[in-house]
Protein backbone atom coordinates (compact mmCIF):
# COMPACT_ATOMS: atom_id res chain seq x y z
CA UNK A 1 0.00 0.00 0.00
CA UNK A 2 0.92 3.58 -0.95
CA UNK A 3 1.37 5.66 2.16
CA UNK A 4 1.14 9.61 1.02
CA UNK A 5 3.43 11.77 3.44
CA UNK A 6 2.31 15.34 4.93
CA UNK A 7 4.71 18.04 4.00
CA UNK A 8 6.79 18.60 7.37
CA UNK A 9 5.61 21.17 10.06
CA UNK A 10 7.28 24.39 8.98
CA UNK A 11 5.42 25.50 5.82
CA UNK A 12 2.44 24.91 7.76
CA UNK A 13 3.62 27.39 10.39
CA UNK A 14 4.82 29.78 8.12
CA UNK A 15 1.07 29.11 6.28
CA UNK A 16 -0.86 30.10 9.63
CA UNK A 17 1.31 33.24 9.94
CA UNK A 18 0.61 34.02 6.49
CA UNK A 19 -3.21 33.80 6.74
CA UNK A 20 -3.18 36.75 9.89
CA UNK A 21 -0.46 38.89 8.07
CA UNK A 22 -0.40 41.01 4.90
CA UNK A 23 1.05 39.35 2.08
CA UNK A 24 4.89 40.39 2.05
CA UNK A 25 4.32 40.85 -1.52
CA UNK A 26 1.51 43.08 -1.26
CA UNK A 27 3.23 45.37 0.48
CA UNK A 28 6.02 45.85 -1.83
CA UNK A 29 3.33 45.95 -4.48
CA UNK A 30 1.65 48.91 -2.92
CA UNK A 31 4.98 50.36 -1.85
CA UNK A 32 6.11 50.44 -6.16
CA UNK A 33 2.80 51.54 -7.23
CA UNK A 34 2.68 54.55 -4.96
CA UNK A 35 6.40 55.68 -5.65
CA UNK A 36 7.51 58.35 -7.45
CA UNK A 37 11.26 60.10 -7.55
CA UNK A 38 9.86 63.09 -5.44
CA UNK A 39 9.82 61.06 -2.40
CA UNK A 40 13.18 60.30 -2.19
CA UNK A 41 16.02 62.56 -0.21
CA UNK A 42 17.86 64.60 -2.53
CA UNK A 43 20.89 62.81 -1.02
CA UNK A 44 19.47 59.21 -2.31
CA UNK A 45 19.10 60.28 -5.43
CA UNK A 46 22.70 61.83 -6.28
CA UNK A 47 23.69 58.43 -4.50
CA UNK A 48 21.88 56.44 -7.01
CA UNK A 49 22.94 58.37 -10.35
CA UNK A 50 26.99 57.43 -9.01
CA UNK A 51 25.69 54.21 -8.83
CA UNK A 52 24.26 54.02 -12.72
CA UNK A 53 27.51 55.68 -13.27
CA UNK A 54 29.37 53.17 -12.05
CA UNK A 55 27.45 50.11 -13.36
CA UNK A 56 27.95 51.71 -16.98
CA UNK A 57 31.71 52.01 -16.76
CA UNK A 58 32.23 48.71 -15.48
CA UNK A 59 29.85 47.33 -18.88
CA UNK A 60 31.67 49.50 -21.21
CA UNK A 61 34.67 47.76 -19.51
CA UNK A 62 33.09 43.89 -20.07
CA UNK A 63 33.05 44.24 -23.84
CA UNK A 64 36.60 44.37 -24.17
CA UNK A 65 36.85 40.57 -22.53
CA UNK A 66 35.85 37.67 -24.21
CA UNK A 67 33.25 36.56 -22.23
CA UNK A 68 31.10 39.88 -23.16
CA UNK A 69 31.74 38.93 -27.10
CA UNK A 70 30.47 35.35 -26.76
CA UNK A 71 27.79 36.23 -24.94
CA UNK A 72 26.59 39.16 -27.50
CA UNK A 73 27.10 36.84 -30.47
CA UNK A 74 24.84 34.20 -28.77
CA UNK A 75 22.17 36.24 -27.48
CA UNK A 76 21.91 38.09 -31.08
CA UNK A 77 22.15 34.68 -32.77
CA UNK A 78 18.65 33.45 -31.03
CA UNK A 79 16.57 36.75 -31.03
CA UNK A 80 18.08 38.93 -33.86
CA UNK A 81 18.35 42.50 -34.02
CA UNK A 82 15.91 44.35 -32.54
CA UNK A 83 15.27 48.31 -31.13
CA UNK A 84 16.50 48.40 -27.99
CA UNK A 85 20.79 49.61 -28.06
CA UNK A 86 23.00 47.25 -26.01
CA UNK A 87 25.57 48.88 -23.98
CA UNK A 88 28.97 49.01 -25.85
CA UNK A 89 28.28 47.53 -29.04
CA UNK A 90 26.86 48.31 -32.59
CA UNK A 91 23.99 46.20 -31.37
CA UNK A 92 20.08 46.58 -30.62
CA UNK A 93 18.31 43.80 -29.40
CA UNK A 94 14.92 42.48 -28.92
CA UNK A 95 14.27 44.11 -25.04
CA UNK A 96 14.43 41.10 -23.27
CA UNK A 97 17.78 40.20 -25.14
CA UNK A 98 18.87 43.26 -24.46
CA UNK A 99 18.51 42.98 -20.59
CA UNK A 100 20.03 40.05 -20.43
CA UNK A 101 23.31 40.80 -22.26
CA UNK A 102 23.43 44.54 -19.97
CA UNK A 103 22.90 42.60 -17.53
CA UNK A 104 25.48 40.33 -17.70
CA UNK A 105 27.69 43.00 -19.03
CA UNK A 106 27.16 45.26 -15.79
CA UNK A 107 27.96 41.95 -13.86
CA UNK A 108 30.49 40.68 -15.71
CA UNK A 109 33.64 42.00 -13.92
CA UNK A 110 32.59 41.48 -10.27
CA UNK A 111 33.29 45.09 -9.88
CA UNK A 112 29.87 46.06 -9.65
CA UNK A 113 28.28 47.45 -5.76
CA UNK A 114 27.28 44.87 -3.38
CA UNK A 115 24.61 45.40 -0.76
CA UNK A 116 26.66 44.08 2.36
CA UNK A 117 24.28 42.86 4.25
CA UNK A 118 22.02 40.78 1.61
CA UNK A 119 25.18 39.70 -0.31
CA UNK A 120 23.97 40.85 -3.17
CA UNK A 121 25.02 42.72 -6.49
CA UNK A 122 22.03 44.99 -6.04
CA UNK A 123 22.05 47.09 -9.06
CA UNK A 124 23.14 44.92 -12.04
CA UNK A 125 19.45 43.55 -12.66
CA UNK A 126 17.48 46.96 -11.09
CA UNK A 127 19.25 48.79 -13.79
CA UNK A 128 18.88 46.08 -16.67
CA UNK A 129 15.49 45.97 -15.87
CA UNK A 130 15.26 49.55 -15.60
CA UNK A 131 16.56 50.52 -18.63
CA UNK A 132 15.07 48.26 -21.04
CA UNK A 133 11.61 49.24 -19.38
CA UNK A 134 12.47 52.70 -19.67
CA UNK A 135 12.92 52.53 -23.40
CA UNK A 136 9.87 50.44 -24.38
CA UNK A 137 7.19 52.78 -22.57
CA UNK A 138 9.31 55.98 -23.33
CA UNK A 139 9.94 56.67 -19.49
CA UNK A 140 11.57 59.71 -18.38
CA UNK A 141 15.01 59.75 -16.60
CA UNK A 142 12.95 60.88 -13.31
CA UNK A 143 11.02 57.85 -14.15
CA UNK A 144 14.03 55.44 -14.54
CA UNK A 145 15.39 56.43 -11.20
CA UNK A 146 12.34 55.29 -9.48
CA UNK A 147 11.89 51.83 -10.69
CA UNK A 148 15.68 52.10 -10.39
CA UNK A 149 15.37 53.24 -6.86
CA UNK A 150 12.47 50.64 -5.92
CA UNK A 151 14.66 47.57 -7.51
CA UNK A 152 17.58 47.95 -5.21
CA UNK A 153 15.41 48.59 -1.99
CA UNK A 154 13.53 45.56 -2.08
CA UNK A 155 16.20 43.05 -3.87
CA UNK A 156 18.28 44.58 -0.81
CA UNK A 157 15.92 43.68 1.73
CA UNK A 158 14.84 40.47 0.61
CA UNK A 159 17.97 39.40 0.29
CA UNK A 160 19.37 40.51 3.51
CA UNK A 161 16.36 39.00 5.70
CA UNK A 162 18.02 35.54 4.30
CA UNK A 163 20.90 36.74 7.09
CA UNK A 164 23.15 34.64 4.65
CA UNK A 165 21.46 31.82 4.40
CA UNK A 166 21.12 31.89 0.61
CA UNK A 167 24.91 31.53 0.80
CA UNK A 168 25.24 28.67 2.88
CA UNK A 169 22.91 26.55 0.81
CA UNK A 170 24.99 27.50 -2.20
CA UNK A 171 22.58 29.89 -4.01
CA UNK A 172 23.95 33.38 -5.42
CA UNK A 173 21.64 35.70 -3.98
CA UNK A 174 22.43 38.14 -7.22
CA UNK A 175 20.44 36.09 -9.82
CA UNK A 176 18.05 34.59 -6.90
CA UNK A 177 16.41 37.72 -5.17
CA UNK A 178 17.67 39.84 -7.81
CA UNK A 179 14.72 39.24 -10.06
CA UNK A 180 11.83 40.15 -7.42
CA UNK A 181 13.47 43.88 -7.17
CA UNK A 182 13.71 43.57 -11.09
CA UNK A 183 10.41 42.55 -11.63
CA UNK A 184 8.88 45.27 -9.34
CA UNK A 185 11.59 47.61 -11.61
CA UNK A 186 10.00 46.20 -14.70
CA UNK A 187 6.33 46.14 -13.34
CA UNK A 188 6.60 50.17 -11.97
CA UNK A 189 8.12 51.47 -15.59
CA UNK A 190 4.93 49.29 -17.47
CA UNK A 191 2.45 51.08 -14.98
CA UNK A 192 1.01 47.88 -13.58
CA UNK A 193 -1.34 48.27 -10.62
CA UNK A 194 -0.63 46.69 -7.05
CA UNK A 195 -2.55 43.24 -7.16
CA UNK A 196 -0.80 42.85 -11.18
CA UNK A 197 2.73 43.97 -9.32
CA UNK A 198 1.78 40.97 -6.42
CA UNK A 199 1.29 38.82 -9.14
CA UNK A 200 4.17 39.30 -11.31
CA UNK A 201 5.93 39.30 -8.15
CA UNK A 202 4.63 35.21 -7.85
CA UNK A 203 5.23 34.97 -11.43
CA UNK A 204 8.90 35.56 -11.45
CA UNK A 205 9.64 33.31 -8.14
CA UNK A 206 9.22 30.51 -10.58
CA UNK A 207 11.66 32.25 -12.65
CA UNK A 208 14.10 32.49 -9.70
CA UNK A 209 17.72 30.87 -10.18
CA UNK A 210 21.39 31.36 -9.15
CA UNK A 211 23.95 29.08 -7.36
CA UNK A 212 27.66 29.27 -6.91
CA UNK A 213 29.00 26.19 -8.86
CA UNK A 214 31.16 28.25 -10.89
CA UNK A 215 33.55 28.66 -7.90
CA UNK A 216 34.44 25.04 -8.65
CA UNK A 217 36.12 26.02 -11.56
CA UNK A 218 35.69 29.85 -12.55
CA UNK A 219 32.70 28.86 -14.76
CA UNK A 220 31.11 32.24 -16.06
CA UNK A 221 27.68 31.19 -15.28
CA UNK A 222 27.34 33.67 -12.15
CA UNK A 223 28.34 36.81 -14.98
CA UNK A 224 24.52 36.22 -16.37
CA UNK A 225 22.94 35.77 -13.21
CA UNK A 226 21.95 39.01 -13.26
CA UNK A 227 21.21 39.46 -16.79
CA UNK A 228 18.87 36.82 -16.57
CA UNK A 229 16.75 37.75 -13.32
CA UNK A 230 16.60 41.33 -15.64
CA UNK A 231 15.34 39.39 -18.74
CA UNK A 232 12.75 36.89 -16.69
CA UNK A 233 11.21 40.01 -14.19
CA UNK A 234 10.14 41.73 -17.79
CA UNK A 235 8.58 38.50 -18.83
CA UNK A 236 7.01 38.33 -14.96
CA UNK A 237 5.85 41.90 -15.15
CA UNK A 238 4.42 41.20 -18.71
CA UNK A 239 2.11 38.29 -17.51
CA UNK A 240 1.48 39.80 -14.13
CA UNK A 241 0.33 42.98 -16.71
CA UNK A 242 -2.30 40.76 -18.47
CA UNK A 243 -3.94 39.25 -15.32
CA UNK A 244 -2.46 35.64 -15.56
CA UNK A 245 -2.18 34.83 -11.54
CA UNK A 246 0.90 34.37 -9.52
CA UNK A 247 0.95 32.90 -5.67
CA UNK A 248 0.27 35.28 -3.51
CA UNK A 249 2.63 34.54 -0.55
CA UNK A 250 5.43 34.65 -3.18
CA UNK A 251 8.32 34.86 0.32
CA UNK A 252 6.57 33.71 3.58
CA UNK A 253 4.17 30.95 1.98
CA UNK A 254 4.47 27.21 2.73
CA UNK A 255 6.60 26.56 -0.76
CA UNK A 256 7.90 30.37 -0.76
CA UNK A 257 11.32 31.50 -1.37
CA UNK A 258 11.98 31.67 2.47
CA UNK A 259 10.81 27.78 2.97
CA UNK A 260 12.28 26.30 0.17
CA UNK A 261 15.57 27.73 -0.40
CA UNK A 262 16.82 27.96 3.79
CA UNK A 263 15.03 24.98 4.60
CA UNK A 264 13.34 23.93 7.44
CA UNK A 265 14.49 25.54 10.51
CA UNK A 266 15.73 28.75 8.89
CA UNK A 267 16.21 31.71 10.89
CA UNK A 268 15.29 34.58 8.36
CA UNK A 269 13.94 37.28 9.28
CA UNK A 270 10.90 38.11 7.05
CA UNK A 271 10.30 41.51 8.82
CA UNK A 272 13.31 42.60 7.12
CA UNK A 273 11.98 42.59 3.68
CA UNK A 274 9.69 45.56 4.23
CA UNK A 275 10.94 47.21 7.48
CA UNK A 276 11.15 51.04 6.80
CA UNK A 277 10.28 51.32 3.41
CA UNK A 278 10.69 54.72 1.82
CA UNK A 279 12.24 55.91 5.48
CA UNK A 280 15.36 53.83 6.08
CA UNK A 281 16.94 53.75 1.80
CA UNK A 282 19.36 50.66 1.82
CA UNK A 283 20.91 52.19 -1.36
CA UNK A 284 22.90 54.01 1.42
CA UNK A 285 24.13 50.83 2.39
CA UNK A 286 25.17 49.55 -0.99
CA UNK A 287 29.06 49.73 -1.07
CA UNK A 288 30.93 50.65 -4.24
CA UNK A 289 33.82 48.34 -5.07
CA UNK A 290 37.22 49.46 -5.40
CA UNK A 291 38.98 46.23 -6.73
CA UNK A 292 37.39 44.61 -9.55
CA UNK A 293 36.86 41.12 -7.96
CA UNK A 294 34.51 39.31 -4.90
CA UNK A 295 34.15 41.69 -2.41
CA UNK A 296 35.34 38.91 0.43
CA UNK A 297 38.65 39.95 -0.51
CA UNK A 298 38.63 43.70 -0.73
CA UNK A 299 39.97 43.84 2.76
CA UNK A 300 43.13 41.67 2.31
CA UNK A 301 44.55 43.73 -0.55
CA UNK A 302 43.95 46.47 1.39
CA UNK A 303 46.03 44.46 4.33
CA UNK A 304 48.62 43.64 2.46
CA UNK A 305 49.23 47.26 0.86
CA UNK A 306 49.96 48.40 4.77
CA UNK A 307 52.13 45.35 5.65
CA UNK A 308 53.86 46.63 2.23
CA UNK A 309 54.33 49.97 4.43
CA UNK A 310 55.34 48.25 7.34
CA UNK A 311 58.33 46.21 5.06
CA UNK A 312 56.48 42.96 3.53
CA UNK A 313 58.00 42.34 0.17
CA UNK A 314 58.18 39.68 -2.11
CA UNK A 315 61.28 38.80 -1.48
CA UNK A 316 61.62 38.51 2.61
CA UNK A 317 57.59 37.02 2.62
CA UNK A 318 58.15 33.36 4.07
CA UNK A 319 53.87 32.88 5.01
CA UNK A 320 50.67 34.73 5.53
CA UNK A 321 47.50 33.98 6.80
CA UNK A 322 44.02 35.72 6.05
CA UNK A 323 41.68 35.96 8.78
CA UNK A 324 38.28 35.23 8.01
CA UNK A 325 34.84 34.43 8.23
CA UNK A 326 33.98 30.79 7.51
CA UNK A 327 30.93 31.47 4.84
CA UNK A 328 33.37 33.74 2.99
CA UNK A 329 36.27 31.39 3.20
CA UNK A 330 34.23 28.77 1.35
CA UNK A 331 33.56 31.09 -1.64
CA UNK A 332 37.31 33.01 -1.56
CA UNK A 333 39.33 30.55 0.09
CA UNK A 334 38.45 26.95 -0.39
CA UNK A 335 39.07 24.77 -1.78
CA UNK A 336 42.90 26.23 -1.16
CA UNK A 337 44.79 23.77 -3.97
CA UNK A 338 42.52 25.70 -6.96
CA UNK A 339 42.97 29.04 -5.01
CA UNK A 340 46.71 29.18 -4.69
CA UNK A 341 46.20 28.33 -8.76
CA UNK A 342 43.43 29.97 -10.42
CA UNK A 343 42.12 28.53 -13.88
CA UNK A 344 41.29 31.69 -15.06
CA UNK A 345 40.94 35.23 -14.84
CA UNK A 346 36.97 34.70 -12.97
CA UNK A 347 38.95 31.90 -10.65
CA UNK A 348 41.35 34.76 -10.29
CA UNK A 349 38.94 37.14 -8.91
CA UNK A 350 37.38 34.50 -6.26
CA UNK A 351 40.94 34.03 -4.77
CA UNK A 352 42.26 35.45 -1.33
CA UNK A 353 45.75 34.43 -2.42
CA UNK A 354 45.67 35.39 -6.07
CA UNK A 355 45.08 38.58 -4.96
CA UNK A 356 47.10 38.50 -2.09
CA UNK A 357 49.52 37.81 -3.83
CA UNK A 358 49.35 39.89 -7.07
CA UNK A 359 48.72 42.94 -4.97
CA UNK A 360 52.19 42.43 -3.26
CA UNK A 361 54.13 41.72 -6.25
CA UNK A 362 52.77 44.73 -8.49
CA UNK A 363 51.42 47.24 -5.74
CA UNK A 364 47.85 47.04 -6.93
CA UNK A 365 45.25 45.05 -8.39
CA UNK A 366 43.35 46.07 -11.07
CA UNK A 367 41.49 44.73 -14.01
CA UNK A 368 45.13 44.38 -15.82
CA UNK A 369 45.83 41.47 -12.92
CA UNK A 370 43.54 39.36 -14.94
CA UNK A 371 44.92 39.21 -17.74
CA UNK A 372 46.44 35.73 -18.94
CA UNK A 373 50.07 37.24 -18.60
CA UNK A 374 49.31 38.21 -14.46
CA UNK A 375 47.82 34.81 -14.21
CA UNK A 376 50.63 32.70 -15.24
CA UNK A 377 52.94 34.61 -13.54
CA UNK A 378 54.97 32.47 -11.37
CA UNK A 379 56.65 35.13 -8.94
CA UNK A 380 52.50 35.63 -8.11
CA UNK A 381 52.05 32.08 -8.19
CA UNK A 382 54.82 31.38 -5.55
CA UNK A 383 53.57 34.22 -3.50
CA UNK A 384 50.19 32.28 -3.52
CA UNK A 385 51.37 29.13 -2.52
CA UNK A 386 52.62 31.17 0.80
CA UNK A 387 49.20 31.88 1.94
CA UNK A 388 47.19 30.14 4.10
CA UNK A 389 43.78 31.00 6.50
CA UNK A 390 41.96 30.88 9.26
CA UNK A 391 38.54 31.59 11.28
CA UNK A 392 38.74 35.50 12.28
CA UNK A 393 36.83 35.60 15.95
CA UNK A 394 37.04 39.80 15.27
CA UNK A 395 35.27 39.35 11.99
CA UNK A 396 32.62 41.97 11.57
CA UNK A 397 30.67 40.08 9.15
CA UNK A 398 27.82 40.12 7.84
CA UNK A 399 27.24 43.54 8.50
CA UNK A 400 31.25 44.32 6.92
CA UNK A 401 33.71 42.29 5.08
CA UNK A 402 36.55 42.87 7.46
CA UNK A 403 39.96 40.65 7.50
CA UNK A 404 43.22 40.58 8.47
CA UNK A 405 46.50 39.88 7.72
CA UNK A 406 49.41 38.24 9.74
CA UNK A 407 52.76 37.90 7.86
CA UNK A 408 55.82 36.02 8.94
CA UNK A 409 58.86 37.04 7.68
CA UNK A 410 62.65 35.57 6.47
CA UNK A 411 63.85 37.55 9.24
CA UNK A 412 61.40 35.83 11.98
CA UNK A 413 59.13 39.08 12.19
CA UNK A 414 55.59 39.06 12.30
CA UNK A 415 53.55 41.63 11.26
CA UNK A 416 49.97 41.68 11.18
CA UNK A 417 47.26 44.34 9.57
CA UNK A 418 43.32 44.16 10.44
CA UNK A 419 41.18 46.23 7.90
CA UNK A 420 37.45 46.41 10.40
CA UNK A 421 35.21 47.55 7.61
CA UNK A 422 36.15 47.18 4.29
CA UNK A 423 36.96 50.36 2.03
CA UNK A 424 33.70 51.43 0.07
CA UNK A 425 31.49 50.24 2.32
CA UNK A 426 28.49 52.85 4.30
CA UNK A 427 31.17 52.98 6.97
CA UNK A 428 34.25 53.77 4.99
CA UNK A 429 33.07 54.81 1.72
CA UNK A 430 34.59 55.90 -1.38
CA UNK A 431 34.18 59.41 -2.46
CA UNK A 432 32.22 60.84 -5.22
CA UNK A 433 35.27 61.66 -6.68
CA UNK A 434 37.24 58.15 -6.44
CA UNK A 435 33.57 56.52 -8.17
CA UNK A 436 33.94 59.30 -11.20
CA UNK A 437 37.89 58.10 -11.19
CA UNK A 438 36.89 54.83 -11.27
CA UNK A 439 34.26 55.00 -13.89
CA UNK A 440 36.44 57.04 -15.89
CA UNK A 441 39.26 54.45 -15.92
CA UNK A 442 36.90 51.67 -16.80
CA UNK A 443 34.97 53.33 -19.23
CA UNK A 444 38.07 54.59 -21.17
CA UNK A 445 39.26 50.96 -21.66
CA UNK A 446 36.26 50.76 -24.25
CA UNK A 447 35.33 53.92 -25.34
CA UNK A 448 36.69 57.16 -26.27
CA UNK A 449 36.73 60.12 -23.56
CA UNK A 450 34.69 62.14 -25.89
CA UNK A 451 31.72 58.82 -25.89
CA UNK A 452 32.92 58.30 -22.19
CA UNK A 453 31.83 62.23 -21.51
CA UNK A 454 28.49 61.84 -23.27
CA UNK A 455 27.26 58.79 -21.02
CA UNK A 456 28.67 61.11 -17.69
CA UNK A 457 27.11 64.40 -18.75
CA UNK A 458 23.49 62.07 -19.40
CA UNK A 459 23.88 59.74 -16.18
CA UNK A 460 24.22 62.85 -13.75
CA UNK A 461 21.30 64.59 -15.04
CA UNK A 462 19.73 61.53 -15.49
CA UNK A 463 16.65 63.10 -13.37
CA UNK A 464 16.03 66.29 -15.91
CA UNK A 465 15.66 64.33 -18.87
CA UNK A 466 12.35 63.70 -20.66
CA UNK A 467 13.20 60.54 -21.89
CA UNK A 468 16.25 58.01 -22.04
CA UNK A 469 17.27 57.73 -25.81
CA UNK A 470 19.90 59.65 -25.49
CA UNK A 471 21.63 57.68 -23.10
CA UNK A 472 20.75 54.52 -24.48
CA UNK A 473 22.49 55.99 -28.03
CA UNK A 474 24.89 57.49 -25.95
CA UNK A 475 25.91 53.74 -24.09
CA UNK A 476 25.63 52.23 -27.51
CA UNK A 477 27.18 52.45 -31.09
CA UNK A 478 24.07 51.25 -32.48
CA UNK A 479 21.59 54.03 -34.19
C-alpha cells in the first residue's frame, strides 16, 4: 500500500502566519505603485545616479573581454536584431535580449556594488530591468530612477532577511532575489497596478535561479545571473500585466522563497523585507567596489598594501595567513589547492591568495591582474602558494567584510594588519570623486573620452531628462 506523506511542520507554520499577516508581496506591491522620484532625499538620489555611473563604466569595460563577445554573439544569434541599443556595441536587441546581455555585461567583472548585508550585487538587474523598461514605454530619466530606486530597496531587503542563508545553501543571492526587485523595476516602468505587481511578483519566483558552482572552476555562469533575473522580471511583469495569476505569498508561503531555499528551521527574518520602506533607503548601504573582484577579498589587498608599508615584500615574505569568516572562506578561500592556482581570470577574482599575492608583487590590483600574462605569472604564483587561513573571531561580518593579515617574515618578524570595515562600504566609503575616477578608468578601456563624456554628462542629469534615448544611443554604437 501507498502511504502519502504530509509536507513537514514548517510550511504549515509559516502558512498560519501568512493567513493573519499582509502578504509580504503586497506590500512591496503597494509600496512600487505609490512611488515616485519626489519622495526620495535629494541625497538618495545623487547616490543612485553614481551608482548608474558606475554600473555603466564597469559594462563598457566587459566588452573588451571575451566573455562579453560570446555572450553578445549568442544572445543576437537566437533573437536577432531588434530596437533596444546594447551597452557598448553596434547592437540593438529584442528588449528582453537586451537585458540580459546589460545585464550580464554590468555583472560581468565582479566590480559592480554589493549590498553588504544581503550579499547581493544589487544594481546589475534593477538597472537592466530599468533601462530596457524605460525605453519600451518611453519613461523619463525621473522615471528610470524610481523603478531604479524601488529595484535595489527591495532586492536589498529580501535578500538581507536571508541573514546569509542563501549563501550557505549555495545559491547566489544576485540572480536569486535579484529578479523580485527587477520585476517590481519592470512592473513600476509598465504602470502595472498593485494586485498585477503581487502577481508578477509570484510569477517571477518561478523564474528564480542562481547558485555558486562556478567557484568550482571559474565557470562564467554567475556573470549572467543578473542578466537573466533582468530578462525573466520583464517576462514576470508582462504576464502579471495581463492578469495571468501568480501565488500570492510569493516569500513567507508554505513553498515560498523563504521555505524552500533555507530549509526547514531557517532563521530569516521576514520583517526585514519591508521594514522602513521609503524611510530607512538601503541604497545608502550599498558599497561601491574598489577592486574589480569578490568583495570577500577587498579587505586583504587592502592588508597587504599596509604590511607593504610596514616592510612585507616579495622577497623577505616566508607565510601569511588571512583571517576570516567561515561562509566567505568557502567562496574566496576553499578549496585552497585551486585558489593558490586559479584557472582563469573569474577563478582569479574568487581568490584570497591570487590577490594577495598579485597585490604584493605589483602594488595594486586592477582589471590588468587578470589578464592571462598576471595569471601565469609564477613570482604571483609562488607568492600564492605562501598563503594560508583561518577563522577570524574579530570578523565583523555580515554587517562588513573585514579581515586581516598576519605575515611572517625571512627575518622571523611578524607583522599583522586588520582592515574592520572594508573600504567602500556605508562605513568607509569611497568618495564621489574616487567613483567618477573609477568610472572614468573603466569606461576609457572601451570607449573614447569624448563617448565616455556623453554617457557622464546624461547619467548625472539623469533626473532632468524627458526621456532616455539619449543615453541609451549614448551607451551604444548602435543608431
Amino acid at each position: 500500500m501507498n502511504i502519502i506523506q504530509k509536507p513537514d511542520a514548517v510550511p504549515q507554520v509559516a502558512a498560519d502566519a501568512q493567513a493573519n499577516s499582509v502578504p509580504i508581496a503586497q506590500t512591496l506591491a503597494e509600496f512600487t505603485a505609490d512611488f515616485d522620484l519626489s519622495q526620495a532625499p535629494g541625497a538618495v538620489v545623487e547616490r543612485a545616479k553614481l551608482h548608474v555611473l558606475d554600473c555603466f563604466g564597469i559594462a563598457l569595460a566587459s566588452t573588451t573581454f571575451d566573455f562579453a563577445q560570446r555572450a553578445a554573439n549568442a544572445v543576437r544569434s537566437l533573437g536577432g536584431e531588434g530596437d533596444y541599443p546594447v551597452i557598448g556595441y553596434d547592437m540593438a536587441l529584442p528588449v528582453r535580449d537586451q537585458a540580459l546581455l546589460n545585464g550580464t555585461l554590468i555583472h560581468g567583472l565582479d566590480f559592480d556594488d554589493t549590498h553588504t548585508g544581503g550579499v547581493i550585487h544589487a544594481s546589475a538587474s534593477a538597472l537592466a530591468a530599468a533601462l530596457a523598461q524605460g525605453l519600451r514605454f518611453d519613461a523619463t530619466g525621473a522615471d528610470l530612477l524610481a523603478a531604479y530606486l524601488i529595484g535595489v530597496e527591495t532586492s536589498a531587503r529580501i535578500g538581507q532577511a536571508a541573514k546569509g542563508g542563501f549563501h550557505k545553501r549555495g545559491y547566489h543571492p544576485t540572480g536569486l532575489v535579484g529578479i523580485f526587485g527587477a520585476t517590481l523595476t519592470a512592473g513600476k516602468l509598465a504602470d502595472l497596478t498593485p494586485k498585477q505587481l503581487q502577481d508578477a511578483q509570484g510569477i517571477a519566483f518561478s523564474q528564480s535561479s542562481g547558485n555558486l558552482e562556478f567557484l568550482s572552476d571559474g565557470a562564467w555562469t554567475k556573470r549572467m545571473h543578473p542578466g537573466w533575473a533582468a530578462s525573466s522580471a520583464i517576462t514576470a511583469a508582462a504576464l502579471g500585466k495581463e492578469g495571468f495569476k501568480g501565488p500570492s505569498a510569493t516569500y513567507e508561503g508554505r513553498y515560498g522563497l523563504f521555505n524552500l531555499y533555507l530549509g526547514p528551521g531557517h532563521d530569516a527574518d521576514l520583517a526585514m523585507c519591508t521594514a522602513d520602506l521609503g524611510e530607512v533607503w538601503e541604497l545608502e548601504n550599498v558599497g561601491f567596489k574598489p577592486y574589480p573582484a569578490c568583495h570577500f577579498n577587498h579587505a586583504f589587498a587592502d592588508a597587504t598594501l599596509a604590511l607593504m608599508q610596514q616592510g612585507m615584500t616579495p622577497e623577505n615574505l616566508e607565510s601569511i595567513t588571512a583571517y576570516i569568516h567561515p561562509t566567505q572562506a568557502a567562496v574566496v578561500c576553499e578549496p585552497l589547492a585551486n585558489k593558490r592556482k586559479p584557472q582563469n581570470a573569474y577563478d582569479a577574482q574568487f581568490s584570497i591568495p591570487y590577490i594577495v599575492a598579485r597585490t604584493l608583487t605589483g602594488g595594486q590590483f586592477t582589471l590588468d591582474d587578470l589578464d592571462p600574462e598576471a595569471l601565469n605569472d609564477g613570482r604571483t604564483l609562488a607568492i600564492a602558494d605562501r598563503v594560508d587561513w583561518q577563522e577570524d573571531p574579530e570578523t565583523a561580518f555580515p554587517r562588513y567584510y573585514s579581515g586581516k593579515l598576519t605575515a611572517r617574515l625571512k627575518d622571523g618578524r611578524v607583522i599583522e594588519h586588520r582592515e574592520a570595515v572594508n573600504r567602500g562600504s556605508d562605513a568607509n566609503p569611497l568618495s564621489a570623486g574616487d567613483i567618477e575616477a573609477k568610472y572614468w578608468a573603466n569606461a576609457e578601456r572601451a570607449v573614447s573620452r569624448k563617448k565616455a563624456e556623453a554617457v557622464f554628462d546624461r547619467t548625472m542629469q539623469l533626473e532632468q531628462a524627458d526621456d532616455v534615448w539619449d543615453l541609451a544611443h549614448a551607451l551604444s554604437f548602435a543608431r
